[in-house]
N, C-alpha and C. Protein backbone atom coordinates (compact mmCIF):
# COMPACT_ATOMS: atom_id res chain seq x y z
N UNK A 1 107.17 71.64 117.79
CA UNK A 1 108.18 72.13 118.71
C UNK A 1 108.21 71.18 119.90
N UNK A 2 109.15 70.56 120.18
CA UNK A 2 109.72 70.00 121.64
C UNK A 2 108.68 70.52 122.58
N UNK A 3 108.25 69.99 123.51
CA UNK A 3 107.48 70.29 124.74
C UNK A 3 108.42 70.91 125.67
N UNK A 4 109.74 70.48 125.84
CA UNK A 4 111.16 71.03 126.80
C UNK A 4 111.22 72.09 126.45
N UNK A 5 111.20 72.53 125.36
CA UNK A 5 111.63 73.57 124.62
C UNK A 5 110.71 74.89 124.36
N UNK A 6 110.62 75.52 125.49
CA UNK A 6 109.42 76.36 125.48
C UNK A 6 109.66 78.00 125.44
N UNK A 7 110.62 78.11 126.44
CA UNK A 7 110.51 79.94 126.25
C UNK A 7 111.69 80.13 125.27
N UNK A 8 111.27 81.64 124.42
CA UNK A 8 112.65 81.76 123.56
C UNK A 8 114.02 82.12 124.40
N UNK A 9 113.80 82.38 126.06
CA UNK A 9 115.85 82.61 126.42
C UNK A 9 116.03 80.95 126.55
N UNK A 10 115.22 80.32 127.04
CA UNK A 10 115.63 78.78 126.46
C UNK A 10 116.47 78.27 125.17
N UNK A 11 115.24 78.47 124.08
CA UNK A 11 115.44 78.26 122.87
C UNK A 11 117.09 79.49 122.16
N UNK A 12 117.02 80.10 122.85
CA UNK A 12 118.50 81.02 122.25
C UNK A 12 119.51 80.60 123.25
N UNK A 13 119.36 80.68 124.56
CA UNK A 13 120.58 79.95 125.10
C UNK A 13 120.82 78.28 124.53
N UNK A 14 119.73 77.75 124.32
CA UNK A 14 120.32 76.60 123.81
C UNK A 14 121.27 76.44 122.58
N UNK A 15 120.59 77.22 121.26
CA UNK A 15 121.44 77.39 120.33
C UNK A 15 122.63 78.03 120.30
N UNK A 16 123.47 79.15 121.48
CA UNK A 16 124.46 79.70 121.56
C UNK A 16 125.18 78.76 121.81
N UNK A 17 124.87 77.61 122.89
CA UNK A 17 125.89 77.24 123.55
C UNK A 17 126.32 75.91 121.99
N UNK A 18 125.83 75.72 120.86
CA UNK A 18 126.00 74.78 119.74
C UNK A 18 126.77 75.70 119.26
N UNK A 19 127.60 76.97 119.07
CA UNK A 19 128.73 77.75 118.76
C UNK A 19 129.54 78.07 119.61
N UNK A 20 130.64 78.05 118.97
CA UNK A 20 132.06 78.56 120.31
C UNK A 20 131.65 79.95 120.49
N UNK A 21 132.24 80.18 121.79
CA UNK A 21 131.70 81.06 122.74
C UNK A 21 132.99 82.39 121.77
N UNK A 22 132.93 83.94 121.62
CA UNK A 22 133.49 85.15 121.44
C UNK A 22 134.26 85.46 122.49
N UNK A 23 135.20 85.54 122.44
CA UNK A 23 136.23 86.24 124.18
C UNK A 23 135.64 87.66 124.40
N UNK A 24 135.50 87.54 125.49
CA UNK A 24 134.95 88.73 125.60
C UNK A 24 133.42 89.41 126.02
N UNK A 25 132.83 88.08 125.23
CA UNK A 25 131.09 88.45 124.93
C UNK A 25 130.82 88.01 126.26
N UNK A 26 129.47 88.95 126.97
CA UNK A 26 129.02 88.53 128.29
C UNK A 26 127.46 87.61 127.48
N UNK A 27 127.42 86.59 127.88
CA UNK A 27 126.53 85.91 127.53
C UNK A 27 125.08 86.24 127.92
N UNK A 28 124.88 86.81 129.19
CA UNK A 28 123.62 87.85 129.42
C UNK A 28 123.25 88.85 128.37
N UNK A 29 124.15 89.71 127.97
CA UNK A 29 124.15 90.90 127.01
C UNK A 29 123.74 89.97 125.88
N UNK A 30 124.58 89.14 125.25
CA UNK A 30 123.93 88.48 124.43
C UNK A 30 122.63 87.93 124.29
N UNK A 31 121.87 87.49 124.86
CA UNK A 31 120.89 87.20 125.10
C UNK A 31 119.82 87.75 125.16
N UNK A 32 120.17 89.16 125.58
CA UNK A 32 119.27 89.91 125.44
C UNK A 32 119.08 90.71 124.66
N UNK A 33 120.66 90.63 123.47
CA UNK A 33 120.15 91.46 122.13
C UNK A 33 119.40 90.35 121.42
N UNK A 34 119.47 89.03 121.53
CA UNK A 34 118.68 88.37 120.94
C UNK A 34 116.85 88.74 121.05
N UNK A 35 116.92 88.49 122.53
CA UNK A 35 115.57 89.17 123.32
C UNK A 35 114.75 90.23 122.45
N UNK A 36 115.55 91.51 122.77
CA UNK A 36 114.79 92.29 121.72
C UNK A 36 114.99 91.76 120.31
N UNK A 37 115.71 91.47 119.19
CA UNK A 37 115.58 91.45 117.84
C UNK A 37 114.52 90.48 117.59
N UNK A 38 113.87 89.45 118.43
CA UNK A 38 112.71 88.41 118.39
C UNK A 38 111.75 89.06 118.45
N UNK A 39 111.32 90.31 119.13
CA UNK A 39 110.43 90.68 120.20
C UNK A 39 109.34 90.65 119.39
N UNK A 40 107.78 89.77 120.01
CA UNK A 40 106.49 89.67 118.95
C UNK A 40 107.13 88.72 118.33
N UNK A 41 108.15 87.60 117.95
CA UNK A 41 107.91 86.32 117.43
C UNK A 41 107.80 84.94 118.05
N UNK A 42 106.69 84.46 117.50
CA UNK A 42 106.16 83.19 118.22
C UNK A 42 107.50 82.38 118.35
N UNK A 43 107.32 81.65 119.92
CA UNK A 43 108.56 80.72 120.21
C UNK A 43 108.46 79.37 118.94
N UNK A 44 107.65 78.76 118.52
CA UNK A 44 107.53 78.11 117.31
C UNK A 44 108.73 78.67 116.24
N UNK A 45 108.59 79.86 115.66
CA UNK A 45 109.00 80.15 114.70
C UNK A 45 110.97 80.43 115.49
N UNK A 46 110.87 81.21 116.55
CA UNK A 46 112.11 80.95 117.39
C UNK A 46 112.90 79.84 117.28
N UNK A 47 112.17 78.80 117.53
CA UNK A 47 112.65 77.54 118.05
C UNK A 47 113.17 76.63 116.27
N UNK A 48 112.40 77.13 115.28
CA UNK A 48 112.60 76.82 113.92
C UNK A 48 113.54 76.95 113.25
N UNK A 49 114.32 78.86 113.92
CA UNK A 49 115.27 79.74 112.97
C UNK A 49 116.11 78.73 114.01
N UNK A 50 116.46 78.61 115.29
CA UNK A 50 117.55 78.10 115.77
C UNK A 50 117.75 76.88 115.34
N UNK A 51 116.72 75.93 115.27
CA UNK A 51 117.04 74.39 114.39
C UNK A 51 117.72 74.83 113.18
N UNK A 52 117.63 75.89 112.18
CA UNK A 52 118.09 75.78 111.36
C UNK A 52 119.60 76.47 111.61
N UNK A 53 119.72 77.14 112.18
CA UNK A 53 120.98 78.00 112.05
C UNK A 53 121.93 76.68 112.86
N UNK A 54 121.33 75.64 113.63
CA UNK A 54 122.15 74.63 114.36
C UNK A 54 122.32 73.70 113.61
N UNK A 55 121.67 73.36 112.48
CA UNK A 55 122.05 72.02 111.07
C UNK A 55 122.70 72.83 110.16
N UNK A 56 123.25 74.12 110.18
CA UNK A 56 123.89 74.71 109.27
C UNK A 56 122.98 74.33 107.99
N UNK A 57 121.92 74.85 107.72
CA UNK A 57 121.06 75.18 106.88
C UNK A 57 120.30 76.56 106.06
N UNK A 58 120.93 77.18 107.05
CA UNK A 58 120.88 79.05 106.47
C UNK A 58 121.77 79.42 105.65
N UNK A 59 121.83 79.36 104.59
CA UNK A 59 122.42 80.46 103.32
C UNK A 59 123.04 81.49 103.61
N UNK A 60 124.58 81.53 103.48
CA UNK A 60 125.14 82.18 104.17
C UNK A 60 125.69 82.92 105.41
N UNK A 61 125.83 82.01 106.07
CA UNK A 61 125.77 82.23 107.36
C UNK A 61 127.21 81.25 107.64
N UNK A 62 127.95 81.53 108.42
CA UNK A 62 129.47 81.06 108.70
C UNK A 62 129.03 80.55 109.98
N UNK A 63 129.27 79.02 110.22
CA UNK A 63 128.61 78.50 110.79
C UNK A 63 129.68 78.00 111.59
N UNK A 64 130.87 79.10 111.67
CA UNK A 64 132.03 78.80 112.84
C UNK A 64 131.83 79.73 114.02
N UNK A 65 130.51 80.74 114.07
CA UNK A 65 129.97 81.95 115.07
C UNK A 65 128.58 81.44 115.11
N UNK A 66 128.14 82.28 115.73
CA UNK A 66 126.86 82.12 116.22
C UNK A 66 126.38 83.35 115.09
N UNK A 67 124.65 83.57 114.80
CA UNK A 67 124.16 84.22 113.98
C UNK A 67 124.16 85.79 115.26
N UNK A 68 124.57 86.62 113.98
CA UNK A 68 123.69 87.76 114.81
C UNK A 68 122.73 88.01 115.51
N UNK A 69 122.12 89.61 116.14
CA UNK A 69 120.78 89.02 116.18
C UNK A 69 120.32 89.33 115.40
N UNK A 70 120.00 90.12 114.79
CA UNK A 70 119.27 90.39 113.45
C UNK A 70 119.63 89.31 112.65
N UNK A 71 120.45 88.70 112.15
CA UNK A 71 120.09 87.65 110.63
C UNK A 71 119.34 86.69 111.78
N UNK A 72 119.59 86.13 112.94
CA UNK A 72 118.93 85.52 113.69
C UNK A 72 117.30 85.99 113.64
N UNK A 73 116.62 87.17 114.16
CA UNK A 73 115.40 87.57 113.65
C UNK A 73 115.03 87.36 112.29
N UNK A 74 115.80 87.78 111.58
CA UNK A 74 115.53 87.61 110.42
C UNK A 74 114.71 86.14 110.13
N UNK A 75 115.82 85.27 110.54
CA UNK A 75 115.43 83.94 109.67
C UNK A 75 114.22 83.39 110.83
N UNK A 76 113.72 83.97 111.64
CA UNK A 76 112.82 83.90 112.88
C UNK A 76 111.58 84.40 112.54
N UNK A 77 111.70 85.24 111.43
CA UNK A 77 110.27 86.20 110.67
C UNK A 77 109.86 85.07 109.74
N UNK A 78 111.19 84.63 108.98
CA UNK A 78 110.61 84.06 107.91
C UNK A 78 109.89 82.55 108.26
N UNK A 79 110.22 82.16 109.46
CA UNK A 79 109.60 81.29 110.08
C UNK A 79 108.61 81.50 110.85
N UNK A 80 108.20 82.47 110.79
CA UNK A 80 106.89 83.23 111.56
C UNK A 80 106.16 83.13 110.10
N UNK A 81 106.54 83.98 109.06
CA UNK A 81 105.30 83.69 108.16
C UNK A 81 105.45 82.40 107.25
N UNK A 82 106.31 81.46 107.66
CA UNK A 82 106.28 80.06 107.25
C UNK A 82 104.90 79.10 107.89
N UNK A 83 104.74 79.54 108.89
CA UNK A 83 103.97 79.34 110.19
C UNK A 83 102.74 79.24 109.66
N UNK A 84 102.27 80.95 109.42
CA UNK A 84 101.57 81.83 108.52
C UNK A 84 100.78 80.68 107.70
N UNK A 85 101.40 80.70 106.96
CA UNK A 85 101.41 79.97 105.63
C UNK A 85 100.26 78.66 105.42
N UNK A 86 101.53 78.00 106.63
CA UNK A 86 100.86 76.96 106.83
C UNK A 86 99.82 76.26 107.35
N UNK A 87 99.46 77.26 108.12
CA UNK A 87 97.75 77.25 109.18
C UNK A 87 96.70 77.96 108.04
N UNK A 88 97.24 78.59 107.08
CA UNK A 88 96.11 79.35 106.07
C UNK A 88 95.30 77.56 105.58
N UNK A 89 93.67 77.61 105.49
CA UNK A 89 93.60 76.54 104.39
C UNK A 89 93.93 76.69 102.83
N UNK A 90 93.63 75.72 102.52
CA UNK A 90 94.48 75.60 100.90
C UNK A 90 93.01 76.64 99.97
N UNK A 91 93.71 77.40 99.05
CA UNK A 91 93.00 77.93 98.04
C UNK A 91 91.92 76.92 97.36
N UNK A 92 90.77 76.96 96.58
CA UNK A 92 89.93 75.81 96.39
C UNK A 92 90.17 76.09 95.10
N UNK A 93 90.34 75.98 93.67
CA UNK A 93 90.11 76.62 92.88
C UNK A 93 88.86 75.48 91.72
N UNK A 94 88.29 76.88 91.36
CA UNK A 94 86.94 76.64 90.96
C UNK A 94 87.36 76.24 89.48
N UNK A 95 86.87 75.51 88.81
CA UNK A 95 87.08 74.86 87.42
C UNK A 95 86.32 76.32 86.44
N UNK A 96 86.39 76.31 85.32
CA UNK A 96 85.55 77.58 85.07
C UNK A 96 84.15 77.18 84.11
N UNK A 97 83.49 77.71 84.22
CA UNK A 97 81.97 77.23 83.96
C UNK A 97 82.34 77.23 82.46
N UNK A 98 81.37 75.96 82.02
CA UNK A 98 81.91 75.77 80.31
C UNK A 98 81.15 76.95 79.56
N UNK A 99 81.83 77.42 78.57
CA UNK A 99 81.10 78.48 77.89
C UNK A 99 80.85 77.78 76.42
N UNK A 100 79.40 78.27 75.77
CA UNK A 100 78.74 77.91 75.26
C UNK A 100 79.94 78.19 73.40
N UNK A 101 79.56 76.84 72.87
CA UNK A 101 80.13 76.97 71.58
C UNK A 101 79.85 77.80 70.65
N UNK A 102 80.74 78.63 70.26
CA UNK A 102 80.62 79.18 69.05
C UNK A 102 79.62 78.34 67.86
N UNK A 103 78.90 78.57 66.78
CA UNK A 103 78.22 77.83 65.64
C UNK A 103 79.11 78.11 64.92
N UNK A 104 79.45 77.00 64.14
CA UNK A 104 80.06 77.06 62.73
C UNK A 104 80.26 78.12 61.77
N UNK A 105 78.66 78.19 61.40
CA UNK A 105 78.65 79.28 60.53
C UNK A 105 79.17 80.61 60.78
N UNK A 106 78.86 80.82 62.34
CA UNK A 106 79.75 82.25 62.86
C UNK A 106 81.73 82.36 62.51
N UNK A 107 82.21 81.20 62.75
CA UNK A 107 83.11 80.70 62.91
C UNK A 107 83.84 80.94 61.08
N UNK A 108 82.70 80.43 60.52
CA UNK A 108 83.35 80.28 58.85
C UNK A 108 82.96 82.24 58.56
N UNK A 109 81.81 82.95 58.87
CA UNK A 109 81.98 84.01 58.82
C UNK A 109 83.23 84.86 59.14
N UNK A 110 83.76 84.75 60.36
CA UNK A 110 84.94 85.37 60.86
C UNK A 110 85.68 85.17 59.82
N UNK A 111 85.86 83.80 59.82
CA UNK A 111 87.10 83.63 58.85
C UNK A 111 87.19 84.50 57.57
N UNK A 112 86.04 84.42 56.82
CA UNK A 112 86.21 84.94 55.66
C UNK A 112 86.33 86.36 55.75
N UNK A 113 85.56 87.14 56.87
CA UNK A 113 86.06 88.49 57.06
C UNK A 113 87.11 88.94 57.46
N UNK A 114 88.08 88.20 58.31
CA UNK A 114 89.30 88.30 58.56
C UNK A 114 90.31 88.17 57.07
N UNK A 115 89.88 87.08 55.93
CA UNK A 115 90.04 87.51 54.89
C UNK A 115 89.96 88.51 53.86
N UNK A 116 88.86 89.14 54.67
CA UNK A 116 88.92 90.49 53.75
C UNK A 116 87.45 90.15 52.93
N UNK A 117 86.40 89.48 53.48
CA UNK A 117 85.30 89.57 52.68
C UNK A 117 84.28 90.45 53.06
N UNK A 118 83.71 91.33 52.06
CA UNK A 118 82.46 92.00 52.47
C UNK A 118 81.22 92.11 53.01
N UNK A 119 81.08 90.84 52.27
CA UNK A 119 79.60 90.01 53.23
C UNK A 119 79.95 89.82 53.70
N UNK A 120 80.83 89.17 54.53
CA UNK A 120 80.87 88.53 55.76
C UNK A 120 81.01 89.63 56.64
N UNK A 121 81.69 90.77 56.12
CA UNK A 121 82.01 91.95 57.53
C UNK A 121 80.01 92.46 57.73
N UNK A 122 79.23 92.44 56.50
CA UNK A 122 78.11 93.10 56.34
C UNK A 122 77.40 92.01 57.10
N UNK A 123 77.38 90.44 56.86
CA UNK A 123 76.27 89.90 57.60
C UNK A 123 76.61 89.50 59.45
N UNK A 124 78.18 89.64 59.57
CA UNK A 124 78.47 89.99 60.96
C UNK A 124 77.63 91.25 61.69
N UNK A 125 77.60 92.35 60.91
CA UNK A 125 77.10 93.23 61.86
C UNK A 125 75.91 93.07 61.89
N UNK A 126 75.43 92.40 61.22
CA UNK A 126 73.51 92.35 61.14
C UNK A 126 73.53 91.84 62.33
N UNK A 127 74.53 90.29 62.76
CA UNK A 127 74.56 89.67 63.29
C UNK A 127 74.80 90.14 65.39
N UNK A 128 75.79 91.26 65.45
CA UNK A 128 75.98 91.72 66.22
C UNK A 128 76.08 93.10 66.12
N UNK A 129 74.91 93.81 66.45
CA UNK A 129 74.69 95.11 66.08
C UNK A 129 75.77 96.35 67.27
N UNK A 130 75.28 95.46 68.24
CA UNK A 130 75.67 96.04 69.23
C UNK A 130 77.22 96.39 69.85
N UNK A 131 77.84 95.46 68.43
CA UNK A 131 79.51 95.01 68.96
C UNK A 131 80.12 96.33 68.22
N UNK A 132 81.09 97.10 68.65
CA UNK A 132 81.15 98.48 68.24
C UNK A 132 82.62 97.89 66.98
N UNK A 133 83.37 97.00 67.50
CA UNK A 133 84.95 96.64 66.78
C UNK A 133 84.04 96.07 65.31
N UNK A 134 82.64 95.61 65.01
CA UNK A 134 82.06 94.67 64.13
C UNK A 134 81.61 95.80 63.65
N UNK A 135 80.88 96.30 64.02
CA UNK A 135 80.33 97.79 63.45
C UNK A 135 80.86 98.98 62.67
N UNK A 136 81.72 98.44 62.87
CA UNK A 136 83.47 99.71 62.18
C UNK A 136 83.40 98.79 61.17
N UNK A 137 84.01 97.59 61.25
CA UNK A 137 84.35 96.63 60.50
C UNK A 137 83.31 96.66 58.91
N UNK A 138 82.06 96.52 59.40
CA UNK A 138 80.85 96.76 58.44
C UNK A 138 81.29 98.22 58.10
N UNK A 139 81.08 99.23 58.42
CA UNK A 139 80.92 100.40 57.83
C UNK A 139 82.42 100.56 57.30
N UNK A 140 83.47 100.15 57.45
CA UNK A 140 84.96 100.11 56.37
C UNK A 140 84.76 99.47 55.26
N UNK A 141 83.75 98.73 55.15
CA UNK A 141 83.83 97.71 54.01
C UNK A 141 82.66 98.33 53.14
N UNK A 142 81.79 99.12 53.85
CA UNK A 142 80.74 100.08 52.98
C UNK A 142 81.02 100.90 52.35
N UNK A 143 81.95 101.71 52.99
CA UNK A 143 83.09 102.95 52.17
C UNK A 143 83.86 102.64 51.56
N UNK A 144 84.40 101.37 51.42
CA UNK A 144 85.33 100.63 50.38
C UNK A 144 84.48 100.54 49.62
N UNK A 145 83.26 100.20 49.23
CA UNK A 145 82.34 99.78 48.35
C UNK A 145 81.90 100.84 47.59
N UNK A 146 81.75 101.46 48.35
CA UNK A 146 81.69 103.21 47.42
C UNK A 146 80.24 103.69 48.01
């Protein structure tokens, strides 16, 4: 932000006077609905929404008036948690710890039980007694067996 550019009736009178003036409008009153619809946003993020609403860079916005105050707050929040954002440090992300290889033979077991073999469902569960989905698996293939 500009060093000149410090309080927000600064920063909003400056940007009014970059739109033709409303017949009629008392420019005090104005100013001070701006006043409150800011109220609690950092002059940073102030000074951001008016750069943008003055390069005609806001999305929808008819850029032959001046912004309300509300779409004015508005785009003043989103530059508040743009702000936000950007003072957070960056997420670190952790690689994930290598997990240990499957053995072959486990590997050719599955397979063949996923085929539909008996031993293999029978020497899986020897193998993992404790696994309850393997344990079914063995005892379906026991009752198939008779």
């Amino acid at each position: 932000m500009p060093q000149e550019i410090s309080s927000p009736v600064t920063i909003i009178a400056g940007m009014l006077s970059g739109f033709p003036a409303s017949a009629g409008t008392d420019p005090d009153m104005q100013i001070r609905a701006y006043l409150v619809a800011i109220d609690g946003i950092p002059a940073e993020a102030v000074w951001r929404a008016a750069k943008l609403f003055l390069s005609g860079k806001v999305r929808d916005h008819n850029r032959a008036f001046a912004p309300s105050a509300a779409s004015f707050a508005e785009v003043a929040r989103q530059q508040q948690a743009g702000i936000a954002r950007e003072s957070r440090p960056p997420i670190e992300v952790q690689p994930e710890p290598p997990q240990p290889k499957v053995a072959a033979y486990k590997m050719q077991l599955l397979r063949q039980a996923a085929n539909g073999s008996l031993n293999a469902r029978r020497e899986l569960a020897d193998m993992f007694p404790d696994n309850p989905v393997i344990a079914r698996a063995a005892r379906d293939a026991q009752e198939t067996m008779g």
